[in-house]
Protein backbone atom coordinates (compact mmCIF):
# COMPACT_ATOMS: atom_id res chain seq x y z
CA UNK A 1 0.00 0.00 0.00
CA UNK A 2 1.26 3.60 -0.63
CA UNK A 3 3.18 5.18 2.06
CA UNK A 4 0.67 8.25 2.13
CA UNK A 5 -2.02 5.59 2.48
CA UNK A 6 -0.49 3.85 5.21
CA UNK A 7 -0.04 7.53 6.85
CA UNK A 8 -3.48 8.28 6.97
CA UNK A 9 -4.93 5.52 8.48
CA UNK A 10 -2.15 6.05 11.25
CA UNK A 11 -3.43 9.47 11.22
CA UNK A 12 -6.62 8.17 12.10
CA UNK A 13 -5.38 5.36 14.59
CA UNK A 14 -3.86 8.15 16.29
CA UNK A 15 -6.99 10.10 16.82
CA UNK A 16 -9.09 7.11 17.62
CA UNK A 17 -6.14 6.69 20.54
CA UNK A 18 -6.21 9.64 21.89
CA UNK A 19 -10.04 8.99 22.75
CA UNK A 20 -8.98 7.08 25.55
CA UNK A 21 -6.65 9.77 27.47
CA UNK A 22 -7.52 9.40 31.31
CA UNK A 23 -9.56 6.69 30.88
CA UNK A 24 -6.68 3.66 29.73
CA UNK A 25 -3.96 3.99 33.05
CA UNK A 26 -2.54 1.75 33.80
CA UNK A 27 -2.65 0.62 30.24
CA UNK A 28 -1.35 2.38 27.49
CA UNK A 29 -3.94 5.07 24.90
CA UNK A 30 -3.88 2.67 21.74
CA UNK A 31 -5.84 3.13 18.37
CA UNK A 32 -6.73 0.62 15.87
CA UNK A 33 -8.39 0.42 11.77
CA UNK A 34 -9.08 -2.18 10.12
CA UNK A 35 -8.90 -1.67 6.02
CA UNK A 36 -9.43 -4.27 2.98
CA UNK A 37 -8.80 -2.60 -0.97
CA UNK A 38 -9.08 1.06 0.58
CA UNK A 39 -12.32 0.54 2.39
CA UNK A 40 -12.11 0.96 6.47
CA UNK A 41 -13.92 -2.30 7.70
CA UNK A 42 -13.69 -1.40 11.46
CA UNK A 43 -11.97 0.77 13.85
CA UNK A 44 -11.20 0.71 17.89
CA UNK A 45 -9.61 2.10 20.56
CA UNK A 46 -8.83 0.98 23.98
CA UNK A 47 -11.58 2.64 25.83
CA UNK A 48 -10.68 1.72 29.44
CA UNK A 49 -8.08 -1.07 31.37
CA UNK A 50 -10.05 -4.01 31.89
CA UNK A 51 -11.83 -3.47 28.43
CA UNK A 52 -10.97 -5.11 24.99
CA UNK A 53 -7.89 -3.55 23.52
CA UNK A 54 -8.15 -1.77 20.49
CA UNK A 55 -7.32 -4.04 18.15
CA UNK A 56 -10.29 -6.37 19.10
CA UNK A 57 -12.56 -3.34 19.30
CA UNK A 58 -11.89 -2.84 15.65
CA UNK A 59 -12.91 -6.47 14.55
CA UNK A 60 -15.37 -6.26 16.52
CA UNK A 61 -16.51 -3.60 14.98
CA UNK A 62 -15.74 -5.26 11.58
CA UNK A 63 -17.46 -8.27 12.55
CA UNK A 64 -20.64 -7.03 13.35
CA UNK A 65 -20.89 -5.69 9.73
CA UNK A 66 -20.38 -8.81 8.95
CA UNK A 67 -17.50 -8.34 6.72
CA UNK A 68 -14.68 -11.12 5.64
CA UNK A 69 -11.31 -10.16 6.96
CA UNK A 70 -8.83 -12.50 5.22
CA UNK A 71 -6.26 -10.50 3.51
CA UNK A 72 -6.98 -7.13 5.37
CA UNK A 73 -4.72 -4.33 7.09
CA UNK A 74 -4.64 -3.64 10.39
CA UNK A 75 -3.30 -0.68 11.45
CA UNK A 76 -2.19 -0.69 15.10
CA UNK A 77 -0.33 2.20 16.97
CA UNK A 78 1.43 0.25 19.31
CA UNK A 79 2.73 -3.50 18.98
CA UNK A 80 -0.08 -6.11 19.88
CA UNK A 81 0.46 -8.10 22.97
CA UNK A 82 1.40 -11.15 23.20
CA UNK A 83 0.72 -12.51 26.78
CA UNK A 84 -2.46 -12.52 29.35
CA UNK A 85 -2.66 -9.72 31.03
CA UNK A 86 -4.42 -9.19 34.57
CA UNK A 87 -8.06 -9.05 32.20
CA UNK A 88 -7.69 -9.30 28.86
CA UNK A 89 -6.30 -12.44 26.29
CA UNK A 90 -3.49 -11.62 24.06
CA UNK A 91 -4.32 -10.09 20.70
CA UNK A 92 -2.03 -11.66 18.45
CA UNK A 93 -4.39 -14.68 18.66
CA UNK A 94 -7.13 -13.25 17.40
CA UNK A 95 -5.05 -11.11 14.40
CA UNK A 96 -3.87 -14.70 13.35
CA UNK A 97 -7.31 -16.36 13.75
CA UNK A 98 -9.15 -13.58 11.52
CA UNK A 99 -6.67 -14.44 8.39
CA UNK A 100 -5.60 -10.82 8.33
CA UNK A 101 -2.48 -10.64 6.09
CA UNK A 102 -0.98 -7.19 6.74
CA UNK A 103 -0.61 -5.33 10.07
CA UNK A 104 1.25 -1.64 10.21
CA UNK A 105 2.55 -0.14 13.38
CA UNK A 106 3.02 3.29 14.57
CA UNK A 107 5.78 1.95 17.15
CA UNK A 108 7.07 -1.33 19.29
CA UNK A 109 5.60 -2.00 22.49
CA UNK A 110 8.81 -0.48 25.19
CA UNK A 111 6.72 -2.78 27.52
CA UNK A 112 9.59 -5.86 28.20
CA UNK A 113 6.50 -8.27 27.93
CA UNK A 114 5.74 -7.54 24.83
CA UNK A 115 8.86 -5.29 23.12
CA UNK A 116 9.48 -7.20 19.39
CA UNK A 117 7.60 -10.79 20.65
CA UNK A 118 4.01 -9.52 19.30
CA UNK A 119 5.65 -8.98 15.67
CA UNK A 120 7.83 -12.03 16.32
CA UNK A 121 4.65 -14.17 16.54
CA UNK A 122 3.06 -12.22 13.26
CA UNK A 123 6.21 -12.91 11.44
CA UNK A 124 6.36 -16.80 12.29
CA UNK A 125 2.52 -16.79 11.08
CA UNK A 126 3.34 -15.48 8.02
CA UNK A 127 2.13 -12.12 8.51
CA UNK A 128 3.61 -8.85 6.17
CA UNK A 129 4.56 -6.49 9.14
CA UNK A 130 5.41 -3.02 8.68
CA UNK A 131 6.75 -0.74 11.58
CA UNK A 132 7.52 2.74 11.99
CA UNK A 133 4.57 5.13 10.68
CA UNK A 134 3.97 7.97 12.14
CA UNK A 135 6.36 6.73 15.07
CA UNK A 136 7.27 9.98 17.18
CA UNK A 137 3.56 10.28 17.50
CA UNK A 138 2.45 6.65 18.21
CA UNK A 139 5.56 7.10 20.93
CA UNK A 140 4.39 10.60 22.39
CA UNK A 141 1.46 9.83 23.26
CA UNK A 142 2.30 7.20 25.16
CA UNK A 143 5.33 8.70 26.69
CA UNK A 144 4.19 8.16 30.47
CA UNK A 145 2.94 5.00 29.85
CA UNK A 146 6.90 3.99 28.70
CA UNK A 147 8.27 5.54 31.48
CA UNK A 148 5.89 3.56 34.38
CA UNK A 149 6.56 0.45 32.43
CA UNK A 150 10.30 0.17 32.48
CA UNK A 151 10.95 2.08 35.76
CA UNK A 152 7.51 1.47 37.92
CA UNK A 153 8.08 5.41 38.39
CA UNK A 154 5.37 8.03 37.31
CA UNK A 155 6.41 10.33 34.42
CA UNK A 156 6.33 13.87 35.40
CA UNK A 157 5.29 16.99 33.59
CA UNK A 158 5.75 20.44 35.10
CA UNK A 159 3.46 22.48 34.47
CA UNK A 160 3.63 26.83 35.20
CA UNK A 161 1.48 29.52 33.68
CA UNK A 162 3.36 33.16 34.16
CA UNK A 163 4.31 36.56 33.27
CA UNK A 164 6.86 37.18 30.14
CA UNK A 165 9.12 38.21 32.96
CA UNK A 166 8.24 34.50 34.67
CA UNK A 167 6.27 35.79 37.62
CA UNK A 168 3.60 33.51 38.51
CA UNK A 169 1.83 36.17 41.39
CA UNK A 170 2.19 39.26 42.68
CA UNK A 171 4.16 40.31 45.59
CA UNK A 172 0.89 39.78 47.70
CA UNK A 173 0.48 36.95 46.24
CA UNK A 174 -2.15 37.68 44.08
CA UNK A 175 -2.26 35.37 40.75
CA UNK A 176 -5.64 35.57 39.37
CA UNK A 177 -5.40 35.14 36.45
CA UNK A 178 -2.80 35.50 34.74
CA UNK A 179 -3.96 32.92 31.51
CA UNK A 180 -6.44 33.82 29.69
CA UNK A 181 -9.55 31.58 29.70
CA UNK A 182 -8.12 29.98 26.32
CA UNK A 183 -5.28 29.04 28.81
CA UNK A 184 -7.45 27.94 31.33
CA UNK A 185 -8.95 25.80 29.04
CA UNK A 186 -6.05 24.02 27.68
CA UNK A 187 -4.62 23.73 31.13
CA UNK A 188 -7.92 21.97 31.59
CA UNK A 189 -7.04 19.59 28.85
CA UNK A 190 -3.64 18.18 30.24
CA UNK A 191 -5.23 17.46 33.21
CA UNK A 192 -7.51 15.52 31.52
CA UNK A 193 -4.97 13.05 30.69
CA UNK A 194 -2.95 12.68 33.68
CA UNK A 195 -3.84 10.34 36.58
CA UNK A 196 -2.66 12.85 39.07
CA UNK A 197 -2.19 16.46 39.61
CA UNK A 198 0.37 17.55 42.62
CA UNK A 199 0.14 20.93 44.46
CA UNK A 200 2.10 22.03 47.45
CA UNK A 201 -0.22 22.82 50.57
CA UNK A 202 0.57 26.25 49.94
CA UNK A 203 -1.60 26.30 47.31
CA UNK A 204 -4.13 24.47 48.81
CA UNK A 205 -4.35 27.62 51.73
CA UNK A 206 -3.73 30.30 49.46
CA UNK A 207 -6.36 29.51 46.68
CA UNK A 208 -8.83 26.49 47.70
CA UNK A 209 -8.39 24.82 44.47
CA UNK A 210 -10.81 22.10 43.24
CA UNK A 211 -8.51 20.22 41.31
CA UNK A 212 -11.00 18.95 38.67
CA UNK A 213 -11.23 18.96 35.05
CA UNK A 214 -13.32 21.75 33.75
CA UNK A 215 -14.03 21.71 30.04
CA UNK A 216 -17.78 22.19 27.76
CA UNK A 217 -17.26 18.82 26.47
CA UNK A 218 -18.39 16.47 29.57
CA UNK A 219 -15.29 14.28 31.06
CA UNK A 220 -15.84 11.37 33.72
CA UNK A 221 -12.03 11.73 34.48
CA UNK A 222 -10.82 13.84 37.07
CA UNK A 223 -7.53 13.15 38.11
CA UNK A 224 -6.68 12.55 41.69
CA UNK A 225 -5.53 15.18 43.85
CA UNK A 226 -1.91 15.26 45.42
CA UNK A 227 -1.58 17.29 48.36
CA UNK A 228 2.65 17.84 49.63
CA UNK A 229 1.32 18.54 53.20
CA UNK A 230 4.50 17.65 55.84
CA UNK A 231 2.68 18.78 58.53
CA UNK A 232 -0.47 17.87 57.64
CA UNK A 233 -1.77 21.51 57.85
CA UNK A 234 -4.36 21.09 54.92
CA UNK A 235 -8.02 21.92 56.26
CA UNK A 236 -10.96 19.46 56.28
CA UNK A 237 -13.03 22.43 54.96
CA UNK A 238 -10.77 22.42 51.45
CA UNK A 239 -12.68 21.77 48.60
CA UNK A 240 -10.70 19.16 46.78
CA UNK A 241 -11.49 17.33 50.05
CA UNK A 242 -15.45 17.66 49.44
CA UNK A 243 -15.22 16.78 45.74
CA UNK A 244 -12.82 14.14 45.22
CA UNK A 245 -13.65 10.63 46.54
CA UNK A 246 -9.89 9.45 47.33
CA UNK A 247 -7.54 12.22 47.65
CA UNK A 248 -4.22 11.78 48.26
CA UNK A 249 -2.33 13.30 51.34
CA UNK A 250 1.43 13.13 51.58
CA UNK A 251 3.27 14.35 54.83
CA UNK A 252 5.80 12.98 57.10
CA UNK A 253 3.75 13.80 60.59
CA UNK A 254 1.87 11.64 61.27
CA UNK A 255 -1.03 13.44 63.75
CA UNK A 256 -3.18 10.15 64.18
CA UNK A 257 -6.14 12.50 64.88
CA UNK A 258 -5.76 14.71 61.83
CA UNK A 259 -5.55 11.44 59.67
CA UNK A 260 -8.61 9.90 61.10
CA UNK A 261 -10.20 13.25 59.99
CA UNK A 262 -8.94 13.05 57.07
CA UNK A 263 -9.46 9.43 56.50
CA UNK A 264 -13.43 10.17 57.06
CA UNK A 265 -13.32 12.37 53.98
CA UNK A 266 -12.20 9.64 51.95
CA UNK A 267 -8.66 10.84 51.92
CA UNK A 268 -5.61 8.93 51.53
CA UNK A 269 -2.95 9.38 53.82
CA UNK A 270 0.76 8.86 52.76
CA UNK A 271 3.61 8.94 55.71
CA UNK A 272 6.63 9.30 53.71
CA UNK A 273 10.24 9.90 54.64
CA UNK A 274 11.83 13.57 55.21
CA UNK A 275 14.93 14.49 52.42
CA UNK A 276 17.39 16.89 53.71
CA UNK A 277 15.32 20.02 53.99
CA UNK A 278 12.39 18.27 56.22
CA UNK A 279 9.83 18.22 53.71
CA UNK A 280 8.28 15.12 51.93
CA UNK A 281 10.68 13.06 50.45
CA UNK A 282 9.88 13.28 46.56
CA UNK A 283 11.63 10.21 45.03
CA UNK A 284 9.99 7.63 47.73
CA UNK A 285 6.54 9.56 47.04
CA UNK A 286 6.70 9.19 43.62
CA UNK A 287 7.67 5.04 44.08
CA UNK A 288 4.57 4.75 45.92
CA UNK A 289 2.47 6.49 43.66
CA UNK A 290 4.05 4.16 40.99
CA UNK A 291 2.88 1.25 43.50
CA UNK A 292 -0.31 2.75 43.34
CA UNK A 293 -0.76 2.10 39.56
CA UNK A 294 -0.28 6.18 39.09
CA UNK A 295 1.26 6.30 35.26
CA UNK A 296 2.05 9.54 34.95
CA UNK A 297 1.39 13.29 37.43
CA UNK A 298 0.94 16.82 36.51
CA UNK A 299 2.96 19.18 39.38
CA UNK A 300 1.35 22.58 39.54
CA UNK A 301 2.02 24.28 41.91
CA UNK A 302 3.70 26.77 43.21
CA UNK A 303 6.87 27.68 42.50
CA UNK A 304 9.15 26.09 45.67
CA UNK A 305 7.21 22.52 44.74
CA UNK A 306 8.31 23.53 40.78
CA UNK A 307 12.09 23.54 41.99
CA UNK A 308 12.26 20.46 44.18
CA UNK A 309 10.81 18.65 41.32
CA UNK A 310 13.74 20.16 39.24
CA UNK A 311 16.55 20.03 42.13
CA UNK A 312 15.96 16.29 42.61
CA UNK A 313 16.10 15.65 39.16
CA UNK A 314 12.79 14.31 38.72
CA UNK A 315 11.09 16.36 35.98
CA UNK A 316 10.36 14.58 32.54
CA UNK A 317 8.58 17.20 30.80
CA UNK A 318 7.66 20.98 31.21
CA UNK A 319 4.80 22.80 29.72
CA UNK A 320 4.84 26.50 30.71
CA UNK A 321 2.37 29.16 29.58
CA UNK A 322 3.12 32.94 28.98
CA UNK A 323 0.86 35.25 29.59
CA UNK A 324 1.43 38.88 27.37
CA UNK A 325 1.90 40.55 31.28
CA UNK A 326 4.98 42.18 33.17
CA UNK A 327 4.98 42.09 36.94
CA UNK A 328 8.24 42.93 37.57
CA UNK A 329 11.16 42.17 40.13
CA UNK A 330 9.04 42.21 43.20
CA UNK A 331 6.84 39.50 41.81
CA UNK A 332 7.42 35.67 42.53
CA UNK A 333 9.52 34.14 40.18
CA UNK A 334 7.89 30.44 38.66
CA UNK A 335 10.25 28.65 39.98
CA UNK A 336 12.39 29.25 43.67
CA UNK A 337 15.67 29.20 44.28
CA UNK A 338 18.05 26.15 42.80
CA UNK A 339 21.30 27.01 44.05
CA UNK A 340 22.93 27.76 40.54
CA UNK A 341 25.87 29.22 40.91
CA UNK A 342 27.43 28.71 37.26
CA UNK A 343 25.67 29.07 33.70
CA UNK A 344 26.71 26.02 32.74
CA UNK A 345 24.51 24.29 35.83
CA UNK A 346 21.94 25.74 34.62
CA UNK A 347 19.05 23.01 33.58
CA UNK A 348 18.83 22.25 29.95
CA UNK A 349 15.47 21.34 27.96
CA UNK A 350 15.68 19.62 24.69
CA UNK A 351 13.24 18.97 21.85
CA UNK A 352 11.32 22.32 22.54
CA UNK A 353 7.87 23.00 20.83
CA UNK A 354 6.26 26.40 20.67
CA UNK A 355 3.14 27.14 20.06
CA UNK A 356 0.68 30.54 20.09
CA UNK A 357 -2.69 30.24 22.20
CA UNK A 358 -4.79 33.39 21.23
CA UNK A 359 -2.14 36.11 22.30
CA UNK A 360 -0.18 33.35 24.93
CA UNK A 361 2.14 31.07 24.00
CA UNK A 362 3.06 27.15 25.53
CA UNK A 363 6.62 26.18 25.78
CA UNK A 364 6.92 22.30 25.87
CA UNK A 365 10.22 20.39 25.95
CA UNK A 366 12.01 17.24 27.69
CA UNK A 367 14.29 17.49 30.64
CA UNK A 368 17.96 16.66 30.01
CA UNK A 369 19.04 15.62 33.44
CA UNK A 370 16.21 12.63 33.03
CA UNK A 371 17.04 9.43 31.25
CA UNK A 372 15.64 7.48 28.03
CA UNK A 373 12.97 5.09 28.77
CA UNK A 374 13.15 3.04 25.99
């Protein structure tokens, strides 16, 4: 098939994927199509873990127009498993078992269970494989799902909206708003496809946040609260205690009384161990949360959580917003103090993206100090 061909129904993979953000963790998002002579017989996605995967959801789909699949495409954007997972059968089988001749990948599986066996098992069946379309894509989009896989570590994405001079408030404090609602809105949308969002307790007493995901388009999916709290000082009054069913508490004193509060509210309590500066170890929090079957985290806030993330090496990703404002020197800066003496110290993002949002603009990029996961 032509290589533009093949491109588009990635293209549409892809979109049919990214249906499933929030919804798929611990699983990876994964799109599927199933075409015969240029005619799309079926399509999928994985809709939620514990569900079919998409590659059965699109001959499913197929199936129930009642259409013959011998000598069809299947275009896949990840590699098909090849072993039983926790609820669902392996799909190879049923790729085999529908006589489908072709199947086109967007990218390998990086999961060690599966990484190069699923097309190893096509192959010995016979089975043209093609792999590679559209592969930065297929691979960002399931960038956290990588990292949790191969390290049992949530990846983590920064996340700062500020001035053009990279104030994020006022010198009273005062940060609303400083996006735009288009901001807002998009702001709204990584949330959306994050299992977690993290917030120092600062936050939590300075602005009351709700921690949800707020878009026109209806969402089930609001990812769970993370609350850095060492001395447990968050109050029961806080809203993201009264809307979230299981939020998550981390602190290192442990006031049995203010935990059986919180407990009441349906909060989750984390006792963690104290790093050097007597605040909640990050690294062991973030192995727990990993424990918990959280893929991947959103930090938001403020700007001393923003630079332990970054001190301790533990950023993946950063997405900051700039807002066409000036606050000036006696505003706070978007991230605190990190003890750089030298230039050269100075942290180093590669593979930036830039992109206008009304009059804003969003810087993404990858942090250097942070390993491959592949």
């Amino acid at each position: 098939m032509p290589k533009n061909l093949d491109s588009k129904y990635m293209s549409l993979a892809l979109r049919l994927a990214k249906k499933g953000e929030g919804m798929t963790s611990p699983n990876p998002l994964v799109g599927a199509v199933l075409v015969k002579r240029g005619k799309i017989l079926g399509k999928g996605y994985h809709k939620k873990a514990g569900l079919p995967h998409a590659e059965i959801e699109a001959l499913l789909d197929a199936e129930k127009q009642n259409y013959n699949l011998k000598g069809s495409t299947l275009y896949v954007t990840l590699e098909p498993c090849c072993h039983t997972g926790k609820r669902t059968p392996p799909c190879v089988n049923a790729i085999v078992e529908r006589g489908i001749s072709r199947v086109v990948l967007g990218t390998l599986d990086l999961n060690p269970k599966v990484k190069g066996k699923g097309v190893k098992i096509l192959r010995e069946k016979k089975l043209e494989i093609k792999i590679g379309v559209l592969e930065e894509k297929c691979r960002e989009i399931n960038e956290g799902f990588f990292k949790y896989i191969n390290t049992g570590i949530p990846f983590v994405i920064l996340k700062l909206a500020a001035t053009l001079d990279g104030k994020i408030a006022t010198f009273t404090g005062d940060s609303k708003w400083i996006g735009s609602e288009i901001q807002r809105k998009y702001a709204h949308k990584l949330r959306k496809k994050v299992d977690a969002v993290v917030v120092g307790v600062e936050t939590v007493l300075r602005d009351n946040p709700q921690l949800t995901v707020r878009l026109s388009t209806k969402s089930s999916h609001h990812p769970t609260p993370v609350v850095l709290d060492s001395r447990l000082r968050i109050p029961l009054e806080s809203q993201l205690l009264q809307i979230h069913k299981s939020p998550i508490i981390a602190t290192i004193m442990a006031d049995p009384k203010k935990i059986e509060e919180l407990e009441k509210r349906g909060a989750r309590v984390l006792i963690t161990d104290m790093d050097e500066n007597g605040h909640v170890d990050l690294s062991k929090l973030l192995k727990k949360l990993g424990e918990m079957e959280i893929t991947n985290i959103l930090v938001e806030g403020g700007s001393k959580v923003a630079a332990s993330f970054l001190t301790k090496s533990l950023v993946d990703k950063i997405v900051f917003f700039y807002a066409p404002k000036i606050i000036g020197a006696d505003g706070i800066s978007m991230i605190a103090e990190l003890g750089i003496a030298k230039v050269r110290e100075a942290f180093l993002i590669r593979k930036i993206k830039l992109k206008a949002i009304g009059e804003e603009f969003l810087v993404e990029g990858y942090s250097c100090r942070v390993k491959s996961y592949e």
